[in-house]
N, C-alpha and C. Protein backbone atom coordinates (compact mmCIF):
# COMPACT_ATOMS: atom_id res chain seq x y z
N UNK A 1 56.69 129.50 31.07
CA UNK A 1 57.80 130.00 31.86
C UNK A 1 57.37 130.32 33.28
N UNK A 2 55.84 130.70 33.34
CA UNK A 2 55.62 131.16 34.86
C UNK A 2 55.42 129.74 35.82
N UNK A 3 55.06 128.70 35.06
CA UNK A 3 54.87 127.50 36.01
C UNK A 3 56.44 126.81 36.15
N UNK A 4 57.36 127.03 35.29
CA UNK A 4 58.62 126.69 35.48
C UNK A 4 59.34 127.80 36.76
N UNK A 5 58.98 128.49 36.65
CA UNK A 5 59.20 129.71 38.03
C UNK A 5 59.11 129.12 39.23
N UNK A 6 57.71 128.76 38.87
CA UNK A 6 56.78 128.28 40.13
C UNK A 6 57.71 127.43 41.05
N UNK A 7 58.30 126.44 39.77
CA UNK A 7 58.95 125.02 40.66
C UNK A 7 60.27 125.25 41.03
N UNK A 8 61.00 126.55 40.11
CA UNK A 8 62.41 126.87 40.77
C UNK A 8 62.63 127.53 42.21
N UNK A 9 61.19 128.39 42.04
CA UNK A 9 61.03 128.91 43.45
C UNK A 9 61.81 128.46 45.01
N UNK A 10 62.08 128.70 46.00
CA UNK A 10 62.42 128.00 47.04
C UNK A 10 61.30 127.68 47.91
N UNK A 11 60.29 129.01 48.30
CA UNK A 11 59.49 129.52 48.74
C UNK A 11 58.13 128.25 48.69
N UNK A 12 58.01 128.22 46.90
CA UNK A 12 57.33 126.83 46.50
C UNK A 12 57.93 125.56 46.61
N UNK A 13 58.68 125.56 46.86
CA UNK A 13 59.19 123.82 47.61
C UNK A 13 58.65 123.73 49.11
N UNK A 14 58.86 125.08 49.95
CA UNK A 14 58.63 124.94 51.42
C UNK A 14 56.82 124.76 51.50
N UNK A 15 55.87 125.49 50.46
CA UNK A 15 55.08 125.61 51.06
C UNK A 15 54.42 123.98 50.25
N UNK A 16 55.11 123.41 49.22
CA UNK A 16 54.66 122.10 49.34
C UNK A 16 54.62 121.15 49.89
N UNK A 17 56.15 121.35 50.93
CA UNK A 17 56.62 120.11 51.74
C UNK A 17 55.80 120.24 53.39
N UNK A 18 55.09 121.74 53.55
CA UNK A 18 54.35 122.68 54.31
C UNK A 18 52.86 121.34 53.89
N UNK A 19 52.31 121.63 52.95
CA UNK A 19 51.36 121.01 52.48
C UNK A 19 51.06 119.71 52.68
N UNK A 20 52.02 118.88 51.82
CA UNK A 20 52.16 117.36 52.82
C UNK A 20 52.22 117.32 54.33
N UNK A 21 52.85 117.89 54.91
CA UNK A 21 52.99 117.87 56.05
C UNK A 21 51.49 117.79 56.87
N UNK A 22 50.95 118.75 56.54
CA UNK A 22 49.57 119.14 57.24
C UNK A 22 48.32 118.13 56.56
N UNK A 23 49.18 117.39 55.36
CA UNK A 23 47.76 116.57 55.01
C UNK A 23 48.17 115.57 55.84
N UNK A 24 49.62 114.72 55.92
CA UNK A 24 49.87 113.80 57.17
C UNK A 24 49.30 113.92 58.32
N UNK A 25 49.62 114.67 59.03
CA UNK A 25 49.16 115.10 60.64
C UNK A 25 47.60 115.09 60.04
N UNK A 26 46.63 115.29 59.22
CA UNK A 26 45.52 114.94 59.21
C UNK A 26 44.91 113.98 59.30
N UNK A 27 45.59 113.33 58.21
CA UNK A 27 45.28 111.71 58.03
C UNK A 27 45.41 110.59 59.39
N UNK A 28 46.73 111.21 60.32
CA UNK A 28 47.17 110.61 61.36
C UNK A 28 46.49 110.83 62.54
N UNK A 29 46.06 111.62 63.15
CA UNK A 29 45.25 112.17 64.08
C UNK A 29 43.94 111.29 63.66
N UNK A 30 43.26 110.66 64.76
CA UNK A 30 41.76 110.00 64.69
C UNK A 30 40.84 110.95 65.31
N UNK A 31 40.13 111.02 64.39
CA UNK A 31 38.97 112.44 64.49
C UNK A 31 37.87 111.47 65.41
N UNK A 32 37.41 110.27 64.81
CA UNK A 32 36.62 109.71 65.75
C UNK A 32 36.73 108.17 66.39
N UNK A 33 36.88 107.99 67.42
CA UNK A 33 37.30 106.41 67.57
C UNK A 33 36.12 105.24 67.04
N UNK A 34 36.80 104.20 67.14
CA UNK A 34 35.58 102.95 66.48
C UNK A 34 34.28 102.93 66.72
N UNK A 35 34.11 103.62 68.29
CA UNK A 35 33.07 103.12 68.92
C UNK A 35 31.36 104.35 68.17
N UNK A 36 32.30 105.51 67.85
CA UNK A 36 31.37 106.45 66.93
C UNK A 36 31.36 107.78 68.16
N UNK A 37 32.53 107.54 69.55
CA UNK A 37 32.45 108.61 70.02
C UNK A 37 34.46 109.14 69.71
N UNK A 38 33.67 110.22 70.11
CA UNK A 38 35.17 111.30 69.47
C UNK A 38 36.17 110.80 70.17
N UNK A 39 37.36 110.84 69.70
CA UNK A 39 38.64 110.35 69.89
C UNK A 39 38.72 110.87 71.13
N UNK A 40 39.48 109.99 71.66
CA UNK A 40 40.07 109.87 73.06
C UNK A 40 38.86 110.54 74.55
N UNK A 41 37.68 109.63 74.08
CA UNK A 41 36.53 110.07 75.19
C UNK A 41 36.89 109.05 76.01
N UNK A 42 36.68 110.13 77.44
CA UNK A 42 36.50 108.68 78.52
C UNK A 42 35.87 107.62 78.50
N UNK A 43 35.67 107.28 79.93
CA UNK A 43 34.98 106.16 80.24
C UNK A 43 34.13 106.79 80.76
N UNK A 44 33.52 107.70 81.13
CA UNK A 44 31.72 108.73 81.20
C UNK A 44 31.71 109.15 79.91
N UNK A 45 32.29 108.77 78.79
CA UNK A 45 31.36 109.49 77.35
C UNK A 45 30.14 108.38 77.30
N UNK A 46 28.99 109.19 76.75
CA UNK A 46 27.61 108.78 76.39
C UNK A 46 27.54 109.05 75.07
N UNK A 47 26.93 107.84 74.31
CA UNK A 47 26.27 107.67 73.30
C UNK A 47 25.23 108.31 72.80
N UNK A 48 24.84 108.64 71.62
CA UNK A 48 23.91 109.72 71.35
C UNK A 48 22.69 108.45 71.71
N UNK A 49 23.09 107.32 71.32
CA UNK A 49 21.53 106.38 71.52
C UNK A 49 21.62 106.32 72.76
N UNK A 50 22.33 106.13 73.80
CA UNK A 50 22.45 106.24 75.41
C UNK A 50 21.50 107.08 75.60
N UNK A 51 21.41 108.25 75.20
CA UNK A 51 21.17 109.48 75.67
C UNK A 51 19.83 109.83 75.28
N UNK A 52 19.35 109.47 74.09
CA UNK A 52 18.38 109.16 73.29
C UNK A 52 17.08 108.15 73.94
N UNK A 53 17.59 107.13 74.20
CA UNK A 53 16.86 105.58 75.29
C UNK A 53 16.87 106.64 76.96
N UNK A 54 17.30 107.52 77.24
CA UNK A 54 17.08 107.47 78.51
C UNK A 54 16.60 108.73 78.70
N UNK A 55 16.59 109.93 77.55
CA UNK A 55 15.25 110.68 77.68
C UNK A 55 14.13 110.16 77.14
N UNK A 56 14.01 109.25 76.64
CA UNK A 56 12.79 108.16 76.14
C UNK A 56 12.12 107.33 77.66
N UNK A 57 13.25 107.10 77.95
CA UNK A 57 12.65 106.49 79.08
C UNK A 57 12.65 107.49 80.68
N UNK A 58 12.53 108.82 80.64
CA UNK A 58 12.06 109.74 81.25
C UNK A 58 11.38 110.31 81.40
N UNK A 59 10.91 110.80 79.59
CA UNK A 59 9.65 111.07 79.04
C UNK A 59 8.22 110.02 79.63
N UNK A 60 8.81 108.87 78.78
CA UNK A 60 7.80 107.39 79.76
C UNK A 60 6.97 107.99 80.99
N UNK A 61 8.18 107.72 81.92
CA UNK A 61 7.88 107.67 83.14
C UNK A 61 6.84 109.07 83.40
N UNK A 62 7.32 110.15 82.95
CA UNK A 62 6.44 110.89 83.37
C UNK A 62 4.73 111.13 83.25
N UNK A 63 4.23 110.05 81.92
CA UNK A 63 2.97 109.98 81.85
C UNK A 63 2.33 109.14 82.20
C-alpha cells in the first residue's frame, strides 16, 4: 500500500518528470568536444600533449 501511495502521490509524479528532465539536459549538454578539449574551447585552447611537447622542449633547451 505504501508504494501504491508513492505513485498516487502528485508530488511523486513532479519529482519524476523533475528527474527525467535533469537526466535529458545531461545527456544533451557535451561535457567534452571530439577533439578531447572541453566543450566549446576556443581557438587558443591547448592540448595537454601541446603543453606537454613544449615544456619538453623548454626543459631541452635549457641543458
Amino acid at each position: 500500500m505504501i508504494l501504491l501511495h508513492l505513485f498516487q502521490d502528485p508530488a511523486f509524479f513532479l519529482a519524476v518528470i523533475a528527474g527525467f528532465a535533469v537526466m535529458a539536459g545531461l545527456f544533451a549538454i557535451p561535457i567534452r568536444g571530439g577533439t578531447g578539449q572541453h566543450a566549446g574551447a576556443g581557438p587558443g585552447a591547448v592540448l595537454v600533449w601541446q603543453l606537454s611537447a613544449a615544456l619538453e622542449a623548454e626543459r631541452a633547451a635549457r641543458t
